[in-house]
PDB file of N, CA and C in Angstrom:
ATOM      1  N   UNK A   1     155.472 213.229 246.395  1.00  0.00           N
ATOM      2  CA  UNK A   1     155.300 212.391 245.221  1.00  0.00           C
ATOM      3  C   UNK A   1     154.857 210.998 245.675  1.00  0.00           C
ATOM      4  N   UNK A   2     153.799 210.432 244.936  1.00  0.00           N
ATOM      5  CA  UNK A   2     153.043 209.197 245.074  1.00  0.00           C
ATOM      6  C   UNK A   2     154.274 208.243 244.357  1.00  0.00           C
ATOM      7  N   UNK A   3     153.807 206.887 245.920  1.00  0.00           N
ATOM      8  CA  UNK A   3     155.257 205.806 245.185  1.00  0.00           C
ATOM      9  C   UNK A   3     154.019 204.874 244.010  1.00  0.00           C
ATOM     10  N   UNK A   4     152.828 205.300 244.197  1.00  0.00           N
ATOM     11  CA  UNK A   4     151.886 203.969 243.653  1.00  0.00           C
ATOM     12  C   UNK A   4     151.702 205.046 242.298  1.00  0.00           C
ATOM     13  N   UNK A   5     152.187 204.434 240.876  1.00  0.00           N
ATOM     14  CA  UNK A   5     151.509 204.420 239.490  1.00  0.00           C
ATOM     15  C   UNK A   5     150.008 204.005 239.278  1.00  0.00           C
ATOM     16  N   UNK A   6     149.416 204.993 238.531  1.00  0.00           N
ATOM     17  CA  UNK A   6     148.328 204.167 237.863  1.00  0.00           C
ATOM     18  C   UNK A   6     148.115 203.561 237.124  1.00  0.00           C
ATOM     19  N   UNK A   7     147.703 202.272 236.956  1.00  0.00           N
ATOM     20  CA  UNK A   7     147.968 201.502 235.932  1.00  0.00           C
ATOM     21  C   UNK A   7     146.872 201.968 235.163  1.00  0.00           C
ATOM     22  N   UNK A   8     147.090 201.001 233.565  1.00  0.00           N
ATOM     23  CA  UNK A   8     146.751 201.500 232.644  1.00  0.00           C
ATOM     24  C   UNK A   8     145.305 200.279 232.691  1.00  0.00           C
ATOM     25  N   UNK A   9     144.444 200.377 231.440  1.00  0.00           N
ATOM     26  CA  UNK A   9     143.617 199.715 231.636  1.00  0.00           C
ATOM     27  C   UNK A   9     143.736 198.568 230.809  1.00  0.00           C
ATOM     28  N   UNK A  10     143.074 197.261 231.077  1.00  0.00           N
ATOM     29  CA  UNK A  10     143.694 195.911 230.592  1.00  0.00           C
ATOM     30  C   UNK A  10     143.667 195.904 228.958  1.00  0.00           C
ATOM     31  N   UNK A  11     144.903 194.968 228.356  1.00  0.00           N
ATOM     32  CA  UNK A  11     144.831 194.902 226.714  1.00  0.00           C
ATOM     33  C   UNK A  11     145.033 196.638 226.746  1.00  0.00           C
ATOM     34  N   UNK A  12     146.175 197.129 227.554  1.00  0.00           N
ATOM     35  CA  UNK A  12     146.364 198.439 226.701  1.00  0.00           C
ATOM     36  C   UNK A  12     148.084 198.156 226.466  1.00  0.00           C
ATOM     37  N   UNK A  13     148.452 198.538 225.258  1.00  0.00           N
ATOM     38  CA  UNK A  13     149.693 199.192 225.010  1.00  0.00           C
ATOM     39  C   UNK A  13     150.275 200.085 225.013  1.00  0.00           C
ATOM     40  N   UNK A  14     151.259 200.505 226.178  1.00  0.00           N
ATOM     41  CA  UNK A  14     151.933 201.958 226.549  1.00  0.00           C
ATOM     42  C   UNK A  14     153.228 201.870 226.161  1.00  0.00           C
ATOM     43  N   UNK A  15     153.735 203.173 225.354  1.00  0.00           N
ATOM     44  CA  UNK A  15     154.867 203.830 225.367  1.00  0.00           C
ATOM     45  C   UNK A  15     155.381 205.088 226.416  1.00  0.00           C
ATOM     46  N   UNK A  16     156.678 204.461 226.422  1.00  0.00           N
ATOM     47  CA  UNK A  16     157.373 205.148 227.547  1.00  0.00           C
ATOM     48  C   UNK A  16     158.454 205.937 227.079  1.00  0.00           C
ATOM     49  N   UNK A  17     158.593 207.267 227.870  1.00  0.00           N
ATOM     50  CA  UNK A  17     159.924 207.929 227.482  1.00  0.00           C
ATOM     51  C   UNK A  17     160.945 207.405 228.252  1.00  0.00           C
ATOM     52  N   UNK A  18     162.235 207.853 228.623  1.00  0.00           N
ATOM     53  CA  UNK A  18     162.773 207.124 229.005  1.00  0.00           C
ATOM     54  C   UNK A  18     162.999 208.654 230.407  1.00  0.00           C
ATOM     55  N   UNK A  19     162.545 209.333 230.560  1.00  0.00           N
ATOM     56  CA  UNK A  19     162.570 210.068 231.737  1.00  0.00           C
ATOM     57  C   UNK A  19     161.215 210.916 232.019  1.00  0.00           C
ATOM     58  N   UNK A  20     160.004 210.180 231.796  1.00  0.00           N
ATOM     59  CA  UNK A  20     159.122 210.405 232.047  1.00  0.00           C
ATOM     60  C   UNK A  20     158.234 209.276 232.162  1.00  0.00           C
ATOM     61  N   UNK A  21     156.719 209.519 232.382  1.00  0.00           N
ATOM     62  CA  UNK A  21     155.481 208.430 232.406  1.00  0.00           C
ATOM     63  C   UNK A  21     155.483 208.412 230.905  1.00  0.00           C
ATOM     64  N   UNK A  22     154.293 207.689 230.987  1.00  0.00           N
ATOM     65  CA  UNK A  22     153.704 206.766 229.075  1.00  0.00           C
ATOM     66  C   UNK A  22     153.597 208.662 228.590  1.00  0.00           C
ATOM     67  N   UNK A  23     153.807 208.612 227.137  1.00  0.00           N
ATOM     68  CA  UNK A  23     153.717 209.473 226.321  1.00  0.00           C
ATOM     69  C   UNK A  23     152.565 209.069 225.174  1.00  0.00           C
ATOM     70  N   UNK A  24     152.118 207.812 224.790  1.00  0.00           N
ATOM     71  CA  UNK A  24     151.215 206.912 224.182  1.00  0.00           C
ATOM     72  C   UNK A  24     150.643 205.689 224.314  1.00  0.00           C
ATOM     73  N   UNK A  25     149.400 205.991 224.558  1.00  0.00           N
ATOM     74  CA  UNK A  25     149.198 204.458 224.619  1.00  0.00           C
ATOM     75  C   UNK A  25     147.607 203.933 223.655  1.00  0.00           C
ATOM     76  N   UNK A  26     147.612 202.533 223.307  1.00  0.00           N
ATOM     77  CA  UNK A  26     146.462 202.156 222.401  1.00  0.00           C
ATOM     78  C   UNK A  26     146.057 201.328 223.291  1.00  0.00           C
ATOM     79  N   UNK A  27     144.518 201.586 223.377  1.00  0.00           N
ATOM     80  CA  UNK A  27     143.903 201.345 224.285  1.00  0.00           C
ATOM     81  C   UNK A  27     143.311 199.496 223.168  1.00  0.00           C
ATOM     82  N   UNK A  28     142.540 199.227 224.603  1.00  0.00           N
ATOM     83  CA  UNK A  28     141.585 198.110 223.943  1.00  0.00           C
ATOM     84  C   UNK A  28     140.524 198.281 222.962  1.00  0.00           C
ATOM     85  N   UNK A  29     139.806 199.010 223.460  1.00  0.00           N
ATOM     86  CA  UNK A  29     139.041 199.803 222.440  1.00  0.00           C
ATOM     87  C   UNK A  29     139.475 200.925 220.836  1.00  0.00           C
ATOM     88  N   UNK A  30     140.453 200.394 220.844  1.00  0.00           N
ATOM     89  CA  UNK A  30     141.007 201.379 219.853  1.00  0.00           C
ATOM     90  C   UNK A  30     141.410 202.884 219.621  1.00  0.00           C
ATOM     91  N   UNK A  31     141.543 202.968 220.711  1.00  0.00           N
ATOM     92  CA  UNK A  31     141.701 204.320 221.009  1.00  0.00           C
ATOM     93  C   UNK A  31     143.178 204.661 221.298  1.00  0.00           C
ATOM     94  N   UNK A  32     143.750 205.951 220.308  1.00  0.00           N
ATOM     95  CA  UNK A  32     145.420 206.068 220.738  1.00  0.00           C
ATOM     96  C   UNK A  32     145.515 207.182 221.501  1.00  0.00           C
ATOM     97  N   UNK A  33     145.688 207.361 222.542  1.00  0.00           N
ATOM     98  CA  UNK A  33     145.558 208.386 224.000  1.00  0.00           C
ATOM     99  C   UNK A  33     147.261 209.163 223.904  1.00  0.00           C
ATOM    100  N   UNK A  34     147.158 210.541 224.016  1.00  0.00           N
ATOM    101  CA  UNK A  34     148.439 211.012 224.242  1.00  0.00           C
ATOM    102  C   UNK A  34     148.540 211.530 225.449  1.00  0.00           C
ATOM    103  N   UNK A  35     150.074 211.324 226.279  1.00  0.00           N
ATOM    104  CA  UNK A  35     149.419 212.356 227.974  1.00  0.00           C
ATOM    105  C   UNK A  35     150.023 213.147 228.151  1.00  0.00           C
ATOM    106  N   UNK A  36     148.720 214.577 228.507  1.00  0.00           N
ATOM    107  CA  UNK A  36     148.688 215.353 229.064  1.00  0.00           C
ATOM    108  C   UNK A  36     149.869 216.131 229.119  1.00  0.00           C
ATOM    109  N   UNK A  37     150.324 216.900 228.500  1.00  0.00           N
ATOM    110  CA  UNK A  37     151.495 217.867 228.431  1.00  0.00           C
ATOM    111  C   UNK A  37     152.627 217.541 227.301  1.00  0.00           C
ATOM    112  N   UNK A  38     152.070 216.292 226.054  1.00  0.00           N
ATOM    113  CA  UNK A  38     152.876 216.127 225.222  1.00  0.00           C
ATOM    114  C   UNK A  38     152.267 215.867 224.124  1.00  0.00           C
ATOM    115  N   UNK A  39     152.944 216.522 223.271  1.00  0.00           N
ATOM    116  CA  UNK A  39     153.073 216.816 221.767  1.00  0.00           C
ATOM    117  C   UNK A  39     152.660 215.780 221.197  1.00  0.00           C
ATOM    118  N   UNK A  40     151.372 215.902 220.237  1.00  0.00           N
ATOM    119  CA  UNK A  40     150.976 214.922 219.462  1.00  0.00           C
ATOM    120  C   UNK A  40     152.278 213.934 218.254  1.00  0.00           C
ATOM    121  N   UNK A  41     152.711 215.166 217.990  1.00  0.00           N
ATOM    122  CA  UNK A  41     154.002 214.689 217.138  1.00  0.00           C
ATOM    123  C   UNK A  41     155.138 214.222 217.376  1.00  0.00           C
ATOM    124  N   UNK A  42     155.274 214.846 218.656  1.00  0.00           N
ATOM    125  CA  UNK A  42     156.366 214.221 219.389  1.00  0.00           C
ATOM    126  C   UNK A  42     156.221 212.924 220.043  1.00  0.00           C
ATOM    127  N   UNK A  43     154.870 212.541 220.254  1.00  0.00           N
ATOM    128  CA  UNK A  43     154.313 211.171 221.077  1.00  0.00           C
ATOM    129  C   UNK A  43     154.525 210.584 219.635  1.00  0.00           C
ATOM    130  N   UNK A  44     154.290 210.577 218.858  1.00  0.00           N
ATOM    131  CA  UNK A  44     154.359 209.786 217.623  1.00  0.00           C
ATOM    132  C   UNK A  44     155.869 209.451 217.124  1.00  0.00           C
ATOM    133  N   UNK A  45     156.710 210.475 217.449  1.00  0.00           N
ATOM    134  CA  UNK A  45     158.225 209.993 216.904  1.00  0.00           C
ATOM    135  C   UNK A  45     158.864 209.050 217.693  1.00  0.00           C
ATOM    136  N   UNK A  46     158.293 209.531 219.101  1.00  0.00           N
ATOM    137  CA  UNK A  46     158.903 208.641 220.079  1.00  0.00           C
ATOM    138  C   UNK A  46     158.818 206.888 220.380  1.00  0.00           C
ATOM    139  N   UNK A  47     157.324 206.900 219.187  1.00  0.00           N
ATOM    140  CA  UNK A  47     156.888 205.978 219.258  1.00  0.00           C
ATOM    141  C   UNK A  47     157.118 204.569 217.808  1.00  0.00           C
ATOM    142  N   UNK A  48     158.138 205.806 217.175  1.00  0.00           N
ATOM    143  CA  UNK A  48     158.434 205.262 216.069  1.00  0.00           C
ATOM    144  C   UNK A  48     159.669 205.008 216.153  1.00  0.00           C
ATOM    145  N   UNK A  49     160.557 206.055 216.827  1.00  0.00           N
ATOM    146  CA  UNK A  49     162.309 205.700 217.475  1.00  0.00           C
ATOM    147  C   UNK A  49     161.803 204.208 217.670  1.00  0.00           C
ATOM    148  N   UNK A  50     160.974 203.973 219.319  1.00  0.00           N
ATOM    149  CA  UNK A  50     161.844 202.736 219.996  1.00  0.00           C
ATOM    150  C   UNK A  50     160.571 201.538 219.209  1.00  0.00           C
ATOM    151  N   UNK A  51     160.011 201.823 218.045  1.00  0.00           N
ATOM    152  CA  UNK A  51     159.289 200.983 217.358  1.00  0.00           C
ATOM    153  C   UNK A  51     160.943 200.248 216.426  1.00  0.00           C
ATOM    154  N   UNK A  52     161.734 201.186 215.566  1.00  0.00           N
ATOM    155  CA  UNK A  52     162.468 201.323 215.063  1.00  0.00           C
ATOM    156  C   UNK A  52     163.893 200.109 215.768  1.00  0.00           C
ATOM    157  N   UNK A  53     164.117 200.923 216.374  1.00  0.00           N
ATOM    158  CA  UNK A  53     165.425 199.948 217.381  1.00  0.00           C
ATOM    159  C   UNK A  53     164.652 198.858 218.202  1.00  0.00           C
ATOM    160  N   UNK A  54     163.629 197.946 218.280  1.00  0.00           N
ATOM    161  CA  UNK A  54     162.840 196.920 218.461  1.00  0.00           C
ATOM    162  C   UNK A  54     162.921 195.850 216.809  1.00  0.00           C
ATOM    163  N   UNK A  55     162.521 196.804 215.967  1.00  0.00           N
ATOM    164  CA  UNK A  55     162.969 196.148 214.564  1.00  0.00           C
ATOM    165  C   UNK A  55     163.812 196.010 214.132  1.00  0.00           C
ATOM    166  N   UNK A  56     165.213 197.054 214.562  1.00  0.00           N
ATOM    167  CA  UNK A  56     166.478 196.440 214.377  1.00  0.00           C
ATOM    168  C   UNK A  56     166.911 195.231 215.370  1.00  0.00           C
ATOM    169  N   UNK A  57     166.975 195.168 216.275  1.00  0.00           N
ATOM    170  CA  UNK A  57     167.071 194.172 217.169  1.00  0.00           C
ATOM    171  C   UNK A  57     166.717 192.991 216.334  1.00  0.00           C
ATOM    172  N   UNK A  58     165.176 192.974 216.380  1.00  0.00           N
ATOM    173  CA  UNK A  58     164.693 191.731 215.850  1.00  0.00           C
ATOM    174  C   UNK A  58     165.307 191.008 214.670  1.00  0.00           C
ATOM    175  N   UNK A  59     165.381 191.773 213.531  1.00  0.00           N
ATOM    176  CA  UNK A  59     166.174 191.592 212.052  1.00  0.00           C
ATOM    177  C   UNK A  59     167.400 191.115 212.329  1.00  0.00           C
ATOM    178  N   UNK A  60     168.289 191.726 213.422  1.00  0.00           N
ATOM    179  CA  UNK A  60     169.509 191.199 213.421  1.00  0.00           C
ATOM    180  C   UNK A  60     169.522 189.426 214.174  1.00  0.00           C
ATOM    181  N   UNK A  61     168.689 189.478 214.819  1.00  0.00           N
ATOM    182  CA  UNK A  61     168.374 188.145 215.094  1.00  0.00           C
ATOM    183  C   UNK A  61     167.876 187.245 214.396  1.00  0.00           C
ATOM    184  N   UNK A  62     167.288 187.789 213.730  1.00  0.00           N
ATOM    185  CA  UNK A  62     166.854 186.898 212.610  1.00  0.00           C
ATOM    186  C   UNK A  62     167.555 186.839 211.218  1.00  0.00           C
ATOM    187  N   UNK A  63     168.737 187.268 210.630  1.00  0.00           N
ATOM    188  CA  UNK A  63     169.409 187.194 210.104  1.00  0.00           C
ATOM    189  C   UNK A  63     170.616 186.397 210.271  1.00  0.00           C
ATOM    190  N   UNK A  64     171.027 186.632 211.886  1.00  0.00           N
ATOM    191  CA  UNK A  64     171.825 185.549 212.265  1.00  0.00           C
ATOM    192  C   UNK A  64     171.444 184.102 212.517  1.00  0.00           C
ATOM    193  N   UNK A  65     169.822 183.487 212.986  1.00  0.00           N
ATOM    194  CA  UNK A  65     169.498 182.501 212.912  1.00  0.00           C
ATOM    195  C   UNK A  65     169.060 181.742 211.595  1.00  0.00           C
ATOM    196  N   UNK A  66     168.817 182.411 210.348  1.00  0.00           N
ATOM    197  CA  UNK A  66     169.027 182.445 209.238  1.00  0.00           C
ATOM    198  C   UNK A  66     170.581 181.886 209.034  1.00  0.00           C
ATOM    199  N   UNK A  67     171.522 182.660 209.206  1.00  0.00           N
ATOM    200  CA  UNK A  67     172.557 182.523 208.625  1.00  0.00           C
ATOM    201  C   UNK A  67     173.282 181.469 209.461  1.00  0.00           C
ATOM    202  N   UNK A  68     173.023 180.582 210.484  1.00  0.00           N
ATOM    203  CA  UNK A  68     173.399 179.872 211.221  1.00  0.00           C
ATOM    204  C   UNK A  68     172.731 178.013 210.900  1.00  0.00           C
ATOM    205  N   UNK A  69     171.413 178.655 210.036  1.00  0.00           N
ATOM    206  CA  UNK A  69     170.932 177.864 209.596  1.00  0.00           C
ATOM    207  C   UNK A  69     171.935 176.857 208.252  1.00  0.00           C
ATOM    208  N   UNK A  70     171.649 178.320 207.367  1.00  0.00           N
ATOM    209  CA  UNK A  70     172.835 178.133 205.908  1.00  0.00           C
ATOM    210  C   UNK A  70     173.920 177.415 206.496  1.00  0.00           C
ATOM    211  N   UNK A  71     174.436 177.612 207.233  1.00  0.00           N
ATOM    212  CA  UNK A  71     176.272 177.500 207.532  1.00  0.00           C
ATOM    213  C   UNK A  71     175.577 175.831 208.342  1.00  0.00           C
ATOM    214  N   UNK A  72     174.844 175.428 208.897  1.00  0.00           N
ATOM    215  CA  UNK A  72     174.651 174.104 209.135  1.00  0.00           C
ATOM    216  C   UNK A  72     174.088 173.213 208.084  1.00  0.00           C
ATOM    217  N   UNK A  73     173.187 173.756 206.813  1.00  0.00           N
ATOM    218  CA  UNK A  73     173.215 172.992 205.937  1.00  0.00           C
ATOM    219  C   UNK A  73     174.194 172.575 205.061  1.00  0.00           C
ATOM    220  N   UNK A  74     175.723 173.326 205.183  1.00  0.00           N
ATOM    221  CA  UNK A  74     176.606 173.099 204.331  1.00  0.00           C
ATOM    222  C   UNK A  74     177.354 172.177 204.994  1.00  0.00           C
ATOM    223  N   UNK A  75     177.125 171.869 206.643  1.00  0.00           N
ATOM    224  CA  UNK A  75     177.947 170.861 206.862  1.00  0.00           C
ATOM    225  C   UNK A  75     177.536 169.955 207.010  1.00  0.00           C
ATOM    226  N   UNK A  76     175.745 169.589 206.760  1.00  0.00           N
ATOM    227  CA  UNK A  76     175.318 168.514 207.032  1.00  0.00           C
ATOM    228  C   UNK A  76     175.446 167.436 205.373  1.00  0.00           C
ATOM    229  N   UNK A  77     175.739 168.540 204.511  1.00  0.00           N
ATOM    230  CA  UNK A  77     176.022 168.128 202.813  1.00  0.00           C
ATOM    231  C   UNK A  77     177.197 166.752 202.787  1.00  0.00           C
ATOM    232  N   UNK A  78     176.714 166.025 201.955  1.00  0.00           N
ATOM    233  CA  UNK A  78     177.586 164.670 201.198  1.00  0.00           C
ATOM    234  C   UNK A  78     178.651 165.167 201.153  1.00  0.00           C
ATOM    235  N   UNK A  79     179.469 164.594 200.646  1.00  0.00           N
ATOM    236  CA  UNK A  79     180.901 165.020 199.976  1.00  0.00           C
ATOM    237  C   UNK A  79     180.696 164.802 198.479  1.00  0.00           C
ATOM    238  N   UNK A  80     180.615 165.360 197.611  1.00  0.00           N
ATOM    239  CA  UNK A  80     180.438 165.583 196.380  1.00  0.00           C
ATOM    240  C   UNK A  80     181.354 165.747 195.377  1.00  0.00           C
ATOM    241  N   UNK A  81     182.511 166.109 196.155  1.00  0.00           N
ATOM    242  CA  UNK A  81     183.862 166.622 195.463  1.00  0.00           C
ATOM    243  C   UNK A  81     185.040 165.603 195.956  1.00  0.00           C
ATOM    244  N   UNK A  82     185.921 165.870 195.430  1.00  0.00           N
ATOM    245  CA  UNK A  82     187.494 165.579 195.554  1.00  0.00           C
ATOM    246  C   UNK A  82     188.036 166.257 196.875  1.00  0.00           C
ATOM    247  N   UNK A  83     187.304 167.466 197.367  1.00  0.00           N
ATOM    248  CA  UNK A  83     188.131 168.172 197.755  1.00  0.00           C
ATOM    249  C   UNK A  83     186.936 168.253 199.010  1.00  0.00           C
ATOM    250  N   UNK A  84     187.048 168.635 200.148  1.00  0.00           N
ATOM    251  CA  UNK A  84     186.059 168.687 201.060  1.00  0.00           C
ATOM    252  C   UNK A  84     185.403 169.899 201.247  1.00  0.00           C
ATOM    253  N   UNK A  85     184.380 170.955 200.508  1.00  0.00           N
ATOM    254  CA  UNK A  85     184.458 172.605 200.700  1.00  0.00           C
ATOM    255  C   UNK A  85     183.478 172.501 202.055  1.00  0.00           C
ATOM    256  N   UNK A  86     182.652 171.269 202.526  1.00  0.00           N
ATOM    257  CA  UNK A  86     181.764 171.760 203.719  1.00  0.00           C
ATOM    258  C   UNK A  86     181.898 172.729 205.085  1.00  0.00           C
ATOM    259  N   UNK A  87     183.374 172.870 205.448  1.00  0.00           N
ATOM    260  CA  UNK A  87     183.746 173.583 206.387  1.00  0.00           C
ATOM    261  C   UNK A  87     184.134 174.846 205.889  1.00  0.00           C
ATOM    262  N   UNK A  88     185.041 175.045 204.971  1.00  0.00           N
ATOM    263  CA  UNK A  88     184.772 176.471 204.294  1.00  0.00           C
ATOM    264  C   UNK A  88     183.570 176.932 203.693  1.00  0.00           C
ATOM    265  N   UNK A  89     182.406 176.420 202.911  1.00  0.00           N
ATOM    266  CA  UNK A  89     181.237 176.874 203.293  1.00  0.00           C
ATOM    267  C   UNK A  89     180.421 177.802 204.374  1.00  0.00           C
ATOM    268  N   UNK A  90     180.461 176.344 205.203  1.00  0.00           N
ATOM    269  CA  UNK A  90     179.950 176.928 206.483  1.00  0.00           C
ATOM    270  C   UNK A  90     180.738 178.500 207.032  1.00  0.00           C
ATOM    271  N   UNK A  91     181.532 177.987 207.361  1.00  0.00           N
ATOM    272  CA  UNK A  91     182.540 179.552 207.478  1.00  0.00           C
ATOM    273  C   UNK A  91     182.065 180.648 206.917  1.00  0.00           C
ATOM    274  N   UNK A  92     182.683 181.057 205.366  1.00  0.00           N
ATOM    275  CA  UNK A  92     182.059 181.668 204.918  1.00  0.00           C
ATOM    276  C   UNK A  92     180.434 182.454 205.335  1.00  0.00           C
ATOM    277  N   UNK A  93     180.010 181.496 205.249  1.00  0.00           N
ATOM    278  CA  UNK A  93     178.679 181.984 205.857  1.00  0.00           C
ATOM    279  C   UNK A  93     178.193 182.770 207.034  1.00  0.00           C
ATOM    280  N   UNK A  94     178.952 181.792 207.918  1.00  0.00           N
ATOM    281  CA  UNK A  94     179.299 182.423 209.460  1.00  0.00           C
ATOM    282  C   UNK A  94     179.547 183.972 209.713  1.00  0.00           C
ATOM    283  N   UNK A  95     180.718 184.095 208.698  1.00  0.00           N
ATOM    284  CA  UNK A  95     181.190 184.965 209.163  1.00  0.00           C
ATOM    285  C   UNK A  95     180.800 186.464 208.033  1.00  0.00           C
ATOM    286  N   UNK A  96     179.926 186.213 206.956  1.00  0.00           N
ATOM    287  CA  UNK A  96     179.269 187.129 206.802  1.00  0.00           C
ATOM    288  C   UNK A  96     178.971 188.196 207.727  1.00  0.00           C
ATOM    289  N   UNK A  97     178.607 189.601 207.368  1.00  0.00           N
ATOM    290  CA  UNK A  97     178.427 190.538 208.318  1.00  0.00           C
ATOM    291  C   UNK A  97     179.636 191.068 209.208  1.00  0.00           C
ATOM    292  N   UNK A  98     180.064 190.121 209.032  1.00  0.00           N
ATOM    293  CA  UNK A  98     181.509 190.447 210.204  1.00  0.00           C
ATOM    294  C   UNK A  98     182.743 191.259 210.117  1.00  0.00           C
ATOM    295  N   UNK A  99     182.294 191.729 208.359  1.00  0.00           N
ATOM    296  CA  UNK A  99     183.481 193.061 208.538  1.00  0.00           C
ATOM    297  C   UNK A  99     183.150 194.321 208.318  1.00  0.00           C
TER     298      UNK A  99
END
């Protein structure tokens, strides 16, 4: 077994299995290449799984910098009241998601 990979060709995007070589890749030219011993359909799910858990990732990050946002505009707020709610605000907010 060869230790040297072939690389792919420049401006290409490859998907990988996770116990094999690329299963898909989109070329520069527009071209979506499947390799050699795998399932058109199966190169496509695989490519939609770790498309999938890339978009969860992302969302959850961005929901929390969102929500980190909220919870700092409530403490950067006047005092408006009698009563101080800016830190329970924030809280609140914070801790959304969290049960």
């Amino acid at each position: 077994m060869s230790q040297f990979k072939i690389q792919p060709p420049p401006n290409t995007i490859s998907f990988h299995s996770f116990n094999s070589d690329w299963v898909m890749r989109i070329t520069a030219d527009r071209r979506i290449e499947v390799n050699e011993g795998v399932d058109v359909s199966e190169a496509a799910q695989k490519v939609l799984d770790a498309m999938q858990t890339m978009l969860d990732v992302w969302l959850e990050r961005a929901v929390l910098v969102e929500r980190e946002a909220c919870a700092k505009l409530c403490e950067s707020l006047s005092m408006q009241q009698e009563i101080d709610v800016r830190d329970q605000c924030a809280a609140a907010i914070r801790a959304r998601g969290q049960t």
